[in-house]
N, C-alpha and C. Protein backbone atom coordinates (compact mmCIF):
# COMPACT_ATOMS: atom_id res chain seq x y z
N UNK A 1 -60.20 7.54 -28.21
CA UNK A 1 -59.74 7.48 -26.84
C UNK A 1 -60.94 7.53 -25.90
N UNK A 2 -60.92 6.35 -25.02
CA UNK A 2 -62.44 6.73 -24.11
C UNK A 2 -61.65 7.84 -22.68
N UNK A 3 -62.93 8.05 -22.35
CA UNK A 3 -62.70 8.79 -21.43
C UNK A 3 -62.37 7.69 -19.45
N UNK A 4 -61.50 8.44 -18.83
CA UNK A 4 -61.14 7.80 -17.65
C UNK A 4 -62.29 7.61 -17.05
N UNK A 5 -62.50 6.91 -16.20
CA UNK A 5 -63.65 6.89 -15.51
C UNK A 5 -63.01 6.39 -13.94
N UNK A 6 -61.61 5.94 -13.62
CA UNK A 6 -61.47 5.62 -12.08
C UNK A 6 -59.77 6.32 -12.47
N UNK A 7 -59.21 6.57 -11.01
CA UNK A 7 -57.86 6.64 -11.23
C UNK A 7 -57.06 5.99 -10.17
N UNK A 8 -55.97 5.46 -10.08
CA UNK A 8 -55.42 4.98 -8.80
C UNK A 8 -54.07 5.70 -8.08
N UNK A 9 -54.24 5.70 -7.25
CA UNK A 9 -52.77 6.43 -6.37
C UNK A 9 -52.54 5.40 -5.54
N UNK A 10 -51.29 5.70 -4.84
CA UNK A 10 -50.78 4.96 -4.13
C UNK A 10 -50.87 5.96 -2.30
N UNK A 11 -51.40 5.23 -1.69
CA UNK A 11 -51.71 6.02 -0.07
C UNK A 11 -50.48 5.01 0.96
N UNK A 12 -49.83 6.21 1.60
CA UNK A 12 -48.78 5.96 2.56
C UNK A 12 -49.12 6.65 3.72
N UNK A 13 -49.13 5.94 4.88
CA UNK A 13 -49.87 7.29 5.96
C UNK A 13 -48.83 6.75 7.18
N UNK A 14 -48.41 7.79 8.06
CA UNK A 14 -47.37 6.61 8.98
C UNK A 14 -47.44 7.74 10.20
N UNK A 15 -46.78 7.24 11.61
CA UNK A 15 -47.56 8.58 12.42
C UNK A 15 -46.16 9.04 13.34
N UNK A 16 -45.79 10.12 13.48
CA UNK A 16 -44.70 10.80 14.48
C UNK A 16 -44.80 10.46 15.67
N UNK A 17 -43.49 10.06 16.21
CA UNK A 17 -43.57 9.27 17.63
C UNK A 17 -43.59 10.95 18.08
N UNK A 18 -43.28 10.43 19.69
CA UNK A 18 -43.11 11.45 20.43
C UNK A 18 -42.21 12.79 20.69
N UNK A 19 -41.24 11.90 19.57
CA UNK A 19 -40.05 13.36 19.84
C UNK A 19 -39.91 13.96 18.38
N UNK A 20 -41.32 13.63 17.56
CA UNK A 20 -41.24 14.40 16.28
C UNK A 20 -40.40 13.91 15.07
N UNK A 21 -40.13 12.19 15.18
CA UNK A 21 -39.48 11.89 14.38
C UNK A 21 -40.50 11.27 13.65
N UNK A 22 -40.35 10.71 12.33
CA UNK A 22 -41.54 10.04 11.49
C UNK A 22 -40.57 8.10 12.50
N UNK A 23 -41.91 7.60 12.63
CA UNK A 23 -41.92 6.35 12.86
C UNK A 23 -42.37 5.49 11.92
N UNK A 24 -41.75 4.61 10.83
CA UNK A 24 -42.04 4.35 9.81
C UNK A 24 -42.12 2.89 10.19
N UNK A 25 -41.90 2.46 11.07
CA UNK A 25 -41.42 0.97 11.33
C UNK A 25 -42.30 0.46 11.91
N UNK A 26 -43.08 0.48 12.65
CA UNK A 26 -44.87 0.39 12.99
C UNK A 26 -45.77 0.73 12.76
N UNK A 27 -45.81 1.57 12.38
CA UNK A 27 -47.24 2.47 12.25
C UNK A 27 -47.18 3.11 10.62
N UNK A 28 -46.13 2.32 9.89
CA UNK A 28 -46.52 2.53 8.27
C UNK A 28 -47.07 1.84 7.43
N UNK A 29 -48.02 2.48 6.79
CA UNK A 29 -48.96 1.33 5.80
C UNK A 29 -48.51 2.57 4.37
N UNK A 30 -48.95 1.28 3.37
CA UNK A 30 -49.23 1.85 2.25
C UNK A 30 -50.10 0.73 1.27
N UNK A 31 -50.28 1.37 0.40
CA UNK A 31 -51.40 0.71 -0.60
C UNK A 31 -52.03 1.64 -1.81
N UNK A 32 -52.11 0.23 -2.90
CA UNK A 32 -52.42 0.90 -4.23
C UNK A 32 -53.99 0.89 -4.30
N UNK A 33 -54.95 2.15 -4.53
CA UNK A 33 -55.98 1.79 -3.94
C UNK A 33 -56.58 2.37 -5.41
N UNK A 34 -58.00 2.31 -6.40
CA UNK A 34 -58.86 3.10 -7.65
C UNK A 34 -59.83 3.46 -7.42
N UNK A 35 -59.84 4.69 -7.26
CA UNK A 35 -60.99 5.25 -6.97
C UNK A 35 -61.64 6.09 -8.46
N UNK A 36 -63.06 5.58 -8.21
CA UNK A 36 -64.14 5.98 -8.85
C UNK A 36 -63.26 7.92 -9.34
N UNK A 37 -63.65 8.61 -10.51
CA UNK A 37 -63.99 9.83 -10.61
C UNK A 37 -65.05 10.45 -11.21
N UNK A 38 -65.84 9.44 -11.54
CA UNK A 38 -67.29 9.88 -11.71
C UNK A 38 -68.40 10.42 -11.20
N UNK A 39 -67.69 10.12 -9.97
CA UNK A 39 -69.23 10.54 -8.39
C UNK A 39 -69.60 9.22 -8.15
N UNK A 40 -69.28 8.22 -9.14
CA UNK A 40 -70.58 6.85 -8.59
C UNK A 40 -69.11 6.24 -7.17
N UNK A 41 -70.16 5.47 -6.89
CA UNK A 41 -68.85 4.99 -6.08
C UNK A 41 -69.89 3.28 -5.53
N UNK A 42 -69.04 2.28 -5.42
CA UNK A 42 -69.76 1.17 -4.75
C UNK A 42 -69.39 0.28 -3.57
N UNK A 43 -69.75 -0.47 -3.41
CA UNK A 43 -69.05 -1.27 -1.98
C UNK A 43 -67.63 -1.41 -1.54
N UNK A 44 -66.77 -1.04 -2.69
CA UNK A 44 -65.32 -1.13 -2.65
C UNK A 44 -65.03 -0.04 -2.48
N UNK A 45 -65.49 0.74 -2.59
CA UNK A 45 -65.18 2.10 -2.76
C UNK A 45 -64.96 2.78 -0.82
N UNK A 46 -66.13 2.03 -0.28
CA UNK A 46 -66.60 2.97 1.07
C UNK A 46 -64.89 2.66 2.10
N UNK A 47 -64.80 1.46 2.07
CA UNK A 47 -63.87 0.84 3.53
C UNK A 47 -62.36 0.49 2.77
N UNK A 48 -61.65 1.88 2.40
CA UNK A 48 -59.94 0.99 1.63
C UNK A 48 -59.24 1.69 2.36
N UNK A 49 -59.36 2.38 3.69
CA UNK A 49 -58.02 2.67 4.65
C UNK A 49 -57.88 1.15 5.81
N UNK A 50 -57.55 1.75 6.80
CA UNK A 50 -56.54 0.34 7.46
C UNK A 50 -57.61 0.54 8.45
N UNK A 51 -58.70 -0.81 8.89
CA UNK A 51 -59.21 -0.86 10.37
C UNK A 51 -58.47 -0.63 11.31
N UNK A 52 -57.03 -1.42 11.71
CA UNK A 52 -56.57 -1.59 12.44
C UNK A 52 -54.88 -0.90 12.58
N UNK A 53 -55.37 0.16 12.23
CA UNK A 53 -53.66 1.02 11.90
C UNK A 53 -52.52 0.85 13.07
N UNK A 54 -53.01 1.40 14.39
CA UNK A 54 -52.39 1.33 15.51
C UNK A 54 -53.35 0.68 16.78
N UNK A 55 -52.88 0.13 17.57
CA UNK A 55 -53.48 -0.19 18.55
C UNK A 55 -53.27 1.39 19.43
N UNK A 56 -54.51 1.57 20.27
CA UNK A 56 -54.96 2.31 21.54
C UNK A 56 -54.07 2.65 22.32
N UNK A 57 -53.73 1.36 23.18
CA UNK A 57 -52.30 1.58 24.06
C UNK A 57 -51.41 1.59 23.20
N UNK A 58 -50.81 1.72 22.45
CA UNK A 58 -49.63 1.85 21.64
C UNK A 58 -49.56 3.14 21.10
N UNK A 59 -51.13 3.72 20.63
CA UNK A 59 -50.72 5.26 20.47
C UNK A 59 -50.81 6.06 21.56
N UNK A 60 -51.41 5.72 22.43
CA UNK A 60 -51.41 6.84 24.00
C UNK A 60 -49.93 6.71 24.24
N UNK A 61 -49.61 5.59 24.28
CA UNK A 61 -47.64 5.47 24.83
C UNK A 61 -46.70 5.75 24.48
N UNK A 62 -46.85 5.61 22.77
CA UNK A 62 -45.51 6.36 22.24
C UNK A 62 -45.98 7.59 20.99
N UNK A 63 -46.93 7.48 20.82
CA UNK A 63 -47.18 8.93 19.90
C UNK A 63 -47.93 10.24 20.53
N UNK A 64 -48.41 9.77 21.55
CA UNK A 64 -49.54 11.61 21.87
C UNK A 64 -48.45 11.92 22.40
N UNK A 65 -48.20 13.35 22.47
CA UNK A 65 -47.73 14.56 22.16
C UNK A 65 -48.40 15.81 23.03
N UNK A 66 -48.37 16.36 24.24
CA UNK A 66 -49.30 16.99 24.87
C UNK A 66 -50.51 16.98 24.16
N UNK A 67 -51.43 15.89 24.25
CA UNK A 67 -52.40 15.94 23.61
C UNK A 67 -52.80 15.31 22.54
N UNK A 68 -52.00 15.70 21.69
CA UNK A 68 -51.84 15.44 19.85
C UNK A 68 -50.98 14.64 19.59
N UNK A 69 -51.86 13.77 18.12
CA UNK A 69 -50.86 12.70 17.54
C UNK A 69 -50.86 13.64 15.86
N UNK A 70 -49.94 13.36 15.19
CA UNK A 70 -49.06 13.79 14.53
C UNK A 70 -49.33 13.00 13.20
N UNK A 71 -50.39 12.95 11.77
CA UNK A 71 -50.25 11.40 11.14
C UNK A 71 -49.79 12.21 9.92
N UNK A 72 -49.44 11.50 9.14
CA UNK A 72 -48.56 11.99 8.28
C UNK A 72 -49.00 10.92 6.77
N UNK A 73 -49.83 11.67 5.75
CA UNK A 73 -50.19 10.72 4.55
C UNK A 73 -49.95 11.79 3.40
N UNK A 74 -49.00 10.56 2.88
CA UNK A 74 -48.85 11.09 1.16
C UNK A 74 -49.64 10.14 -0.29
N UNK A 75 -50.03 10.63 -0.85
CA UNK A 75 -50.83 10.23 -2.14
C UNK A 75 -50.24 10.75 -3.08
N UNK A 76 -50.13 9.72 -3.67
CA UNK A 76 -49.58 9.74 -5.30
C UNK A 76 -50.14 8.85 -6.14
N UNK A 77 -50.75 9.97 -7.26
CA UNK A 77 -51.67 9.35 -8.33
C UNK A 77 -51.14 9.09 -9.56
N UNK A 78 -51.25 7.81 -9.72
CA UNK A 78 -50.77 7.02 -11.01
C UNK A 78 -51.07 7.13 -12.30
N UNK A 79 -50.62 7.76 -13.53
CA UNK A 79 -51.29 8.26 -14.47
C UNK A 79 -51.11 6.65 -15.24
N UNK A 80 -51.91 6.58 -16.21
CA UNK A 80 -52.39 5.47 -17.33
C UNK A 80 -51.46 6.05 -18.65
N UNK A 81 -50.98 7.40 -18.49
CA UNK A 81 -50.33 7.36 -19.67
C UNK A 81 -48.96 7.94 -19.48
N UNK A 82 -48.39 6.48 -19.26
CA UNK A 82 -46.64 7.29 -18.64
C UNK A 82 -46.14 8.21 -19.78
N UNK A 83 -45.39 8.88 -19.09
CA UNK A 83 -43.99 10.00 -20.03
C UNK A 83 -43.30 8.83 -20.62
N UNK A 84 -43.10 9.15 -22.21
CA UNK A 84 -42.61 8.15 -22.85
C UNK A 84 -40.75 8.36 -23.05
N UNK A 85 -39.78 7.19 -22.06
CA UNK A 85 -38.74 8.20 -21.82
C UNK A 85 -37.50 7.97 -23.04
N UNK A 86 -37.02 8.64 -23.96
CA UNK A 86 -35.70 7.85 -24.89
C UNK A 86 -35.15 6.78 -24.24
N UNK A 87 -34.44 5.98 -25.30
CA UNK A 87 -33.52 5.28 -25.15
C UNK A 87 -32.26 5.74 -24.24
N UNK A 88 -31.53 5.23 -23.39
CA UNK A 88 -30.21 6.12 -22.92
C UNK A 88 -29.24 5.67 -24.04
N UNK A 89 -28.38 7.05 -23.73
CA UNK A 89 -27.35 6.96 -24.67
C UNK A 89 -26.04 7.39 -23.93
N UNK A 90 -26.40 7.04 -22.37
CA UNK A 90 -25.27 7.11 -21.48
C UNK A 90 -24.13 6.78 -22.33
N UNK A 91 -23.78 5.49 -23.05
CA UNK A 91 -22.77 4.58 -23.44
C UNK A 91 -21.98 5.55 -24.28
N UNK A 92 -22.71 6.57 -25.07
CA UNK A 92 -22.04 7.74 -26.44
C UNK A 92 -21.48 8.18 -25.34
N UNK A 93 -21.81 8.83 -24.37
CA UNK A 93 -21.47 10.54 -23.79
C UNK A 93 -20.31 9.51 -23.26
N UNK A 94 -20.22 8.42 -22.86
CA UNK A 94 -18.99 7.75 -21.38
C UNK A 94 -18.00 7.84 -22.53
N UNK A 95 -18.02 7.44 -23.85
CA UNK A 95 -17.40 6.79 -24.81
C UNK A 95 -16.85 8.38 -25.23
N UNK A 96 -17.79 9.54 -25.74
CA UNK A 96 -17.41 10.40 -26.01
C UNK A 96 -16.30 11.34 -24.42
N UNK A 97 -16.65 10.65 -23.74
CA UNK A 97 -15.88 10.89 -22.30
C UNK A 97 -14.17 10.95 -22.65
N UNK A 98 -14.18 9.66 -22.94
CA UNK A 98 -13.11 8.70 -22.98
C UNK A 98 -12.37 8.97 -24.12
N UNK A 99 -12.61 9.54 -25.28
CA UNK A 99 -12.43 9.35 -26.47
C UNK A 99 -11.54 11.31 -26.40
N UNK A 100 -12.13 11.77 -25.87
CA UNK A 100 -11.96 13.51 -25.75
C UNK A 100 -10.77 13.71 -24.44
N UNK A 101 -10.07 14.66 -24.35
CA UNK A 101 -9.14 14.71 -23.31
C UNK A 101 -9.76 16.06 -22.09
N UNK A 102 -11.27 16.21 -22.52
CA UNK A 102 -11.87 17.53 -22.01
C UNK A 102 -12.31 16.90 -20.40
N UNK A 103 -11.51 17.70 -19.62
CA UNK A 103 -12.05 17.03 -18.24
C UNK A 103 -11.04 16.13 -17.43
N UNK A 104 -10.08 15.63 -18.36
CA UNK A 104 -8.87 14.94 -17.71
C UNK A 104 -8.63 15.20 -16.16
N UNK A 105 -8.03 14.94 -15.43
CA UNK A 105 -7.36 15.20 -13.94
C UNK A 105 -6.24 14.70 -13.76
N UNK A 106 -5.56 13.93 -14.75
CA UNK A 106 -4.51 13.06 -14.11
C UNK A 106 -3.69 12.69 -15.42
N UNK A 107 -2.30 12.81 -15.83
CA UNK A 107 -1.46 12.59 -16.68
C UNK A 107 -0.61 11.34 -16.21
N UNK A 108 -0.03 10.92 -17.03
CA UNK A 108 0.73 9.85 -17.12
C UNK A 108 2.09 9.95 -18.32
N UNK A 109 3.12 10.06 -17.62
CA UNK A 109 4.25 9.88 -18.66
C UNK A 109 4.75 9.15 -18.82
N UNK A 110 5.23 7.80 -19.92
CA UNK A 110 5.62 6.50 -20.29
C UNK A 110 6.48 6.44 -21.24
N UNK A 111 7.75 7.17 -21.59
CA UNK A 111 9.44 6.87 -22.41
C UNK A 111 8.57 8.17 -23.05
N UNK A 112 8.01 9.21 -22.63
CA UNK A 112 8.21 10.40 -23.64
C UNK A 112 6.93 10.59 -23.90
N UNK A 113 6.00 9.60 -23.62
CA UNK A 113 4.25 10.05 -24.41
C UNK A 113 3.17 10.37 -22.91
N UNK A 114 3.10 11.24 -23.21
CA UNK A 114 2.23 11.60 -21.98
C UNK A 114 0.74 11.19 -22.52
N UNK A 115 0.08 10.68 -21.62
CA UNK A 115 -1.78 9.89 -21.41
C UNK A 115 -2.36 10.50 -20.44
N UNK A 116 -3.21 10.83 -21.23
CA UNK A 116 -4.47 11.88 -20.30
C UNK A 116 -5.32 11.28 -19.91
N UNK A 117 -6.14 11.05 -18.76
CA UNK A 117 -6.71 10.14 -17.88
C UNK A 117 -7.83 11.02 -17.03
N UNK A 118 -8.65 10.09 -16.70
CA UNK A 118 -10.02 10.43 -15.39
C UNK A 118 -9.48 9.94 -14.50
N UNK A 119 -9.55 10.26 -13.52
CA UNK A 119 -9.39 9.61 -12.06
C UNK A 119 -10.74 8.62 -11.77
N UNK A 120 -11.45 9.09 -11.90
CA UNK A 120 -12.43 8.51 -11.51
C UNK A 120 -12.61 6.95 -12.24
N UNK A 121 -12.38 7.18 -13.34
CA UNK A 121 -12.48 6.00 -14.63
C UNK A 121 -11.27 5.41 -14.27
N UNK A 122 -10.29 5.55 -13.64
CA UNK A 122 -9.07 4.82 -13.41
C UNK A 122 -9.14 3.90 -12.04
N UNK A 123 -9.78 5.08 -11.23
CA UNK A 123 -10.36 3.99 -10.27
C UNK A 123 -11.14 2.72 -9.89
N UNK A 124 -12.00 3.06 -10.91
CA UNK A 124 -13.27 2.37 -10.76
C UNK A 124 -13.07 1.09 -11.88
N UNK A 125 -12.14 1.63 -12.68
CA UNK A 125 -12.19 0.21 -13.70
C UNK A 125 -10.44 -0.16 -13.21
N UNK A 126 -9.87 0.32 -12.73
CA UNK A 126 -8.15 -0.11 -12.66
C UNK A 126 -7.51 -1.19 -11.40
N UNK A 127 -8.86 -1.81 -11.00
CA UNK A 127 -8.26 -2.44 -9.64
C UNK A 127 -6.70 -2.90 -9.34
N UNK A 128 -6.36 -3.52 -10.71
CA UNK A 128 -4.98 -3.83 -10.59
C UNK A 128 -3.74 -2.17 -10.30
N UNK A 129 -4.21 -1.24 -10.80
CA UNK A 129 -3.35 -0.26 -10.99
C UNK A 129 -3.61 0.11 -9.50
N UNK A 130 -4.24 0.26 -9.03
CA UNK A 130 -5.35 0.66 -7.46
C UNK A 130 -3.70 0.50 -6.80
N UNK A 131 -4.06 -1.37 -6.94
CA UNK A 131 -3.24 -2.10 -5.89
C UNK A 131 -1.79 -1.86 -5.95
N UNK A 132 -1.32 -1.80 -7.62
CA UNK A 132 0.06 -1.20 -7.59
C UNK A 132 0.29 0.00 -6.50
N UNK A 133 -0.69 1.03 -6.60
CA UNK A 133 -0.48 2.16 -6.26
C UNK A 133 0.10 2.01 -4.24
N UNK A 134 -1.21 1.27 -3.87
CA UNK A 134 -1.36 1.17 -2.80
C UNK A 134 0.24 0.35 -2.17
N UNK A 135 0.97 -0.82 -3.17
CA UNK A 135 1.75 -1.26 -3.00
C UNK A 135 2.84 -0.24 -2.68
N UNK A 136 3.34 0.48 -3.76
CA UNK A 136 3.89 1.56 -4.09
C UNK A 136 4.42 2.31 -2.77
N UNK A 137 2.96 3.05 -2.43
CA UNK A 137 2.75 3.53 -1.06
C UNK A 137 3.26 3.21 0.22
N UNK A 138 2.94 1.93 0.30
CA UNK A 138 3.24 0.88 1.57
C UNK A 138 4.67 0.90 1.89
N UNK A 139 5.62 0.95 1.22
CA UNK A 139 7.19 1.17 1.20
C UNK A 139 7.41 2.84 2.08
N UNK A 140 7.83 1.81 2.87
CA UNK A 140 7.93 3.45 3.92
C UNK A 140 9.10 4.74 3.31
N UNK A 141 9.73 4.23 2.63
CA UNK A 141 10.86 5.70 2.29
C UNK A 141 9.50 6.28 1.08
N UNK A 142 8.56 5.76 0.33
CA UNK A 142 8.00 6.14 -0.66
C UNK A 142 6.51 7.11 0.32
N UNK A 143 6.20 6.42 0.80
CA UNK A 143 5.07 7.05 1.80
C UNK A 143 5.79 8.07 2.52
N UNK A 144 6.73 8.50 3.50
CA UNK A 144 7.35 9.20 3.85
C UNK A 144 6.98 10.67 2.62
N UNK A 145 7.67 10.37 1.64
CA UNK A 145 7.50 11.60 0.59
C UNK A 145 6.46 11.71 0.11
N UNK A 146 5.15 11.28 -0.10
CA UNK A 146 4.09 11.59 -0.19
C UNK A 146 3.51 11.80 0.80
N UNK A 147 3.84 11.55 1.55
CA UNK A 147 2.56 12.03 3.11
C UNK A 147 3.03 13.31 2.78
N UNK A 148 4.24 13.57 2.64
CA UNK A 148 4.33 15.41 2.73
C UNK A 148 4.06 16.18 1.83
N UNK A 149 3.27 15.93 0.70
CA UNK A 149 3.37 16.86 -0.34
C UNK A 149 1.47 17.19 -0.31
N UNK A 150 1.31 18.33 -0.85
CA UNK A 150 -0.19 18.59 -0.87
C UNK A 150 -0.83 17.38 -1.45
N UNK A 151 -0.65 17.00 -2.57
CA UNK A 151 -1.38 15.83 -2.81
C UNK A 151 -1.90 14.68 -2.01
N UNK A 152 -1.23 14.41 -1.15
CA UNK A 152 -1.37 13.43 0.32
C UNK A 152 -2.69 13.79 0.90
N UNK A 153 -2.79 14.97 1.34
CA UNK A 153 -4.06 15.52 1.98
C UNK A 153 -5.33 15.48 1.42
N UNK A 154 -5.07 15.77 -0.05
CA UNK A 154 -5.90 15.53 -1.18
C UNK A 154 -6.46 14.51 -1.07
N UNK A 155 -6.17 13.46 -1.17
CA UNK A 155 -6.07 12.08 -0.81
C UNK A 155 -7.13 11.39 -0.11
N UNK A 156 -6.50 11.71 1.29
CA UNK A 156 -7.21 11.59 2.25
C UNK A 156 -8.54 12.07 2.64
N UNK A 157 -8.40 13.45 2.05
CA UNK A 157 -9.90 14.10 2.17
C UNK A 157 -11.19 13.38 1.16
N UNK A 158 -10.28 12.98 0.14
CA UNK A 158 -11.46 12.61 -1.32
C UNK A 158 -11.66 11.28 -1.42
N UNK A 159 -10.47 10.35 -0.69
CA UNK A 159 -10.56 8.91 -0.89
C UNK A 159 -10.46 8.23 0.21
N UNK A 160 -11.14 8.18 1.82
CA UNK A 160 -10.85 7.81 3.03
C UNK A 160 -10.33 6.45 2.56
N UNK A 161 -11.21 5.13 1.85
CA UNK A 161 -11.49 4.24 1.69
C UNK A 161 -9.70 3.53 1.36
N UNK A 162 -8.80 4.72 0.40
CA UNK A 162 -7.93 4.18 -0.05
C UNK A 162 -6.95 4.46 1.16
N UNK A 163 -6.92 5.10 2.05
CA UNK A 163 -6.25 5.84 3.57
C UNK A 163 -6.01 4.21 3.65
N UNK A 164 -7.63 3.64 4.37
CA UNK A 164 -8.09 3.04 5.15
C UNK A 164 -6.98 1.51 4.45
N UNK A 165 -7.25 1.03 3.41
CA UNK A 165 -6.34 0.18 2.56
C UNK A 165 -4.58 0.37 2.96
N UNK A 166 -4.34 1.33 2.46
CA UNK A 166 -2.86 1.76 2.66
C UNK A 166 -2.42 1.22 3.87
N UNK A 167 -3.32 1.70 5.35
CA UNK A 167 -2.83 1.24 6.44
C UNK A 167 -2.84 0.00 6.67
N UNK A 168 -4.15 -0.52 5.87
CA UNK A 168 -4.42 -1.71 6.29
C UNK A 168 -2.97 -2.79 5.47
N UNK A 169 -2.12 -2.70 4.63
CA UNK A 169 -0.94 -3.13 4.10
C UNK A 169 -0.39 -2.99 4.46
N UNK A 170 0.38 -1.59 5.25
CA UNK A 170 1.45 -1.59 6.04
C UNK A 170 1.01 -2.00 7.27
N UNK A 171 0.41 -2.52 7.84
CA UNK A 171 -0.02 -3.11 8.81
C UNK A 171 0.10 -4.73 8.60
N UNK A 172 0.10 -5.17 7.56
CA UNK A 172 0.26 -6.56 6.99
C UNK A 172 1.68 -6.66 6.88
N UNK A 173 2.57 -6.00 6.42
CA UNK A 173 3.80 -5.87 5.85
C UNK A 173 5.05 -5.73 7.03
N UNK A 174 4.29 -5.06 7.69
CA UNK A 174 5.14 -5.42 9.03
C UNK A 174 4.54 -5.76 10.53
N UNK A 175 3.70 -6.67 9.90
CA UNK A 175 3.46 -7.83 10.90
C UNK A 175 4.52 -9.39 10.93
């Protein structure tokens, strides 16, 4: 193994407007820059920040600060020998998810066999069941009795998005 002789980071420097917020949208630079760690250093080495970071009138006007400007630089140094990371094995644990009834939220009864279910996994992969649901809903004697039961609130608090749908059907439905 030889020994390192330069290392590189990455330099981000960006400067606080006037009311102490970071201003990232003008006045942010960044850059991957290698610097020498030997002590030697050569022509590349002397000039790798920004000549021209901010203009004059542009920092008297919107960054000084009774006085003071505010600059703000982070460095992060790039190692040569990444963390070597496993394979994922997301796919076991989802599968072992799915496969186990540990964690369920939601039952289903169908002529006598009850199915244990994720909500989350029902959502996200069930679009068709979604829309039943939402259909379901939309029938005003059926909405009527769910708006009133705790579950309704539930609902609303955890799923705005499906609120937002619901209305948006009965709003179609009796147009």
């Amino acid at each position: 193994m030889g020994r390192t002789t330069r290392v590189k980071a990455i330099i981000e420097a960006f400067l606080m407007d006037k009311d102490g917020e970071p201003c990232t949208k003008a006045t942010s630079r960044a850059r991957v820059h290698e610097f020498p760690i030997d002590g030697e250093s050569n022509d590349d080495d002397v000039d790798w920040g920004w000549s021209q970071f901010v203009k004059g009138t542009t920092l008297e006007k919107d960054y000084v600060r009774e006085g003071h400007i505010t600059f703000v630089c982070g460095i992060m140094v790039i190692h040569d020998n990444p963390i070597l990371v496993p394979p994922s094995d997301l796919g076991i644990h989802l599968g072992s998810l799915l496969d186990h009834m540990d964690g369920t939220d939601v039952s289903f009864t169908i002529d006598g066999e009850t199915f244990r279910a994720h909500r989350a996994v029902l959502a996200a992969r069930s679009p068709e069941l979604k829309s039943k649901c939402i259909d379901f809903l939309a029938v005003e004697e059926n909405f009527k009795e769910a708006a009133f039961s705790d579950g309704y609130a539930l609902l609303v608090l955890k799923f705005p998005t499906i609120t937002a749908e619901l209305r948006k059907r009965v709003r179609t439905e009796n147009a």
